[in-house]
Protein backbone atom coordinates (compact mmCIF):
# COMPACT_ATOMS: atom_id res chain seq x y z
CA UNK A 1 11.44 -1.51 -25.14
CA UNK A 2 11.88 -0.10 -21.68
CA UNK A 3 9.57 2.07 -19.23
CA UNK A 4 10.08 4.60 -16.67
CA UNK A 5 7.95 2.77 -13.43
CA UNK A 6 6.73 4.11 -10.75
CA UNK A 7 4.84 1.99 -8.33
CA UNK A 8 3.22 2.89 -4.89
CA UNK A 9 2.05 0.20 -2.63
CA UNK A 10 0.37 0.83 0.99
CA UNK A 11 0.54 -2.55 3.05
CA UNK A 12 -1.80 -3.13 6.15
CA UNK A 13 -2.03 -6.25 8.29
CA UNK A 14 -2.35 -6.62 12.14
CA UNK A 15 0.63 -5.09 14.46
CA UNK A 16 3.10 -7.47 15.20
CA UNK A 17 6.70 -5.79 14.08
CA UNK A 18 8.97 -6.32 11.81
CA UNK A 19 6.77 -5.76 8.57
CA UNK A 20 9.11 -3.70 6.46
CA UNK A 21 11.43 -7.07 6.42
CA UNK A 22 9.08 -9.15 5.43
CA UNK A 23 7.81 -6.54 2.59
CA UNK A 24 11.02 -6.48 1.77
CA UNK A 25 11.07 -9.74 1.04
CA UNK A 26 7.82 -10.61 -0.88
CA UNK A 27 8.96 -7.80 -3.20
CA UNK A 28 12.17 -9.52 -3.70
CA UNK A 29 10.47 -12.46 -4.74
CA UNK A 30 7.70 -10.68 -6.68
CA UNK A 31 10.24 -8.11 -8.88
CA UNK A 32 13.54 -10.99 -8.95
CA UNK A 33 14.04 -10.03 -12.36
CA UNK A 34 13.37 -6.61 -12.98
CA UNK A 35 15.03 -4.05 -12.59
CA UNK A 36 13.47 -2.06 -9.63
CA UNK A 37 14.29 -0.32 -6.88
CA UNK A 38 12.47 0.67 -3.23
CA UNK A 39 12.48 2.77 -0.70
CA UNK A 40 9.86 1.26 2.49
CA UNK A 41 8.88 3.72 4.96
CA UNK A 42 6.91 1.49 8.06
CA UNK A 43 4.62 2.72 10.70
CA UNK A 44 2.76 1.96 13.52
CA UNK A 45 -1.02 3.24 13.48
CA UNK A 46 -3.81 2.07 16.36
CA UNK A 47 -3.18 -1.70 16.19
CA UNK A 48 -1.72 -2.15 12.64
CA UNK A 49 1.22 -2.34 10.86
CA UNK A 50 1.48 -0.29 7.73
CA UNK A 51 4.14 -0.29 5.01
CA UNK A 52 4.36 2.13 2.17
CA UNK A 53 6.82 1.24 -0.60
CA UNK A 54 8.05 3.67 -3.28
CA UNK A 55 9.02 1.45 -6.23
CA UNK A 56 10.81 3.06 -9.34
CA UNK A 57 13.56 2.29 -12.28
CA UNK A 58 12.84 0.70 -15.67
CA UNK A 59 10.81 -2.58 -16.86
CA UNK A 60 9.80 -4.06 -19.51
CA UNK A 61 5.68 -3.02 -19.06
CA UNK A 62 4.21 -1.02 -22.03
CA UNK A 63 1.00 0.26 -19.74
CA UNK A 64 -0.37 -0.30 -16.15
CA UNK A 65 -2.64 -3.41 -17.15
CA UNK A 66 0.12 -5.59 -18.45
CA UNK A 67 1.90 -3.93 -14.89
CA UNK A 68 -1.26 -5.58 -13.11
CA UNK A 69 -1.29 -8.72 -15.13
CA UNK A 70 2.60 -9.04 -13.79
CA UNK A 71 1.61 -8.62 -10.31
CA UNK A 72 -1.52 -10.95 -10.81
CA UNK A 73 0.63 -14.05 -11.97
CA UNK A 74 3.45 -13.36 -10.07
CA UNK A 75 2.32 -11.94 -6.45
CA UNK A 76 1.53 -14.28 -3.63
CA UNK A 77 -1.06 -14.77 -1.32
CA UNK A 78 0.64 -12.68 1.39
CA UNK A 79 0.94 -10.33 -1.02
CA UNK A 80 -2.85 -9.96 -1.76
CA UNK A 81 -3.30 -10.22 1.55
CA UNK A 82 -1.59 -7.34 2.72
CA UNK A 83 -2.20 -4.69 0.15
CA UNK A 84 -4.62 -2.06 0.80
CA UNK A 85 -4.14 0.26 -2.17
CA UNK A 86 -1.43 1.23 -4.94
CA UNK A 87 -0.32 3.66 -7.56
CA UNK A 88 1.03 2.99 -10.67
CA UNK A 89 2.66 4.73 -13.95
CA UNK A 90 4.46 3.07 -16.14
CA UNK A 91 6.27 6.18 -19.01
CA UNK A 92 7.35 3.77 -22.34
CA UNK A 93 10.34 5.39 -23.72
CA UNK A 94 9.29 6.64 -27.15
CA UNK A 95 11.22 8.15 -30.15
CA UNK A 96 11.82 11.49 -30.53
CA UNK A 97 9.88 13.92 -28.23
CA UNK A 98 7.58 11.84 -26.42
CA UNK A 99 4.81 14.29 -27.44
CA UNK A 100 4.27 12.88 -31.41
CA UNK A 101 6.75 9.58 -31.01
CA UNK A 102 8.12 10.75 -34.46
CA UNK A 103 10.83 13.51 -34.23
């Protein structure tokens, strides 16, 4: 079964340029086999670095825990490191209406 996901990340860490690259790359390595896209919008705010990353397309989560359980086996340190918050819904395609799941 497939979900609709939709995943917001806000990344912080020191400034020092080039941050959306490497964000870029940890969530290559965190998502390689899903199928997900972003969009990563950096800034530059007294001193730090900041990346927020729209995620969205389909996986293979049925709710936001097993979404967190993903992240927590297959995140790295950096990863941890850097985030400061997120923001997640993950829609499972159901039969029918989505309301009742039967018509």
């Amino acid at each position: 079964m497939t979900s609709e996901t939709y995943i917001d990340f806000c990344f912080v860490r020191p400034e020092s340029g080039g941050f959306a690259a490497e964000i870029d790359e940890l969530l290559k390595h965190t998502f390689a086999k899903k199928r997900l896209n972003w969009f990563l919008e950096e800034k530059t705010i007294d001193g730090a670095d900041m990346v927020v990353a729209e995620i969205k397309g389909m996986s293979d989560w049925k709710s936001e825990e097993e979404t967190i359980g993903f992240l927590e086996e297959n995140a790295g340190e950096k990863f941890w490191e850097y985030l400061q918050g997120y923001k997640l819904f993950i829609y499972p395609v159901m039969r029918g209406c989505n309301s009742c799941g039967t018509h």
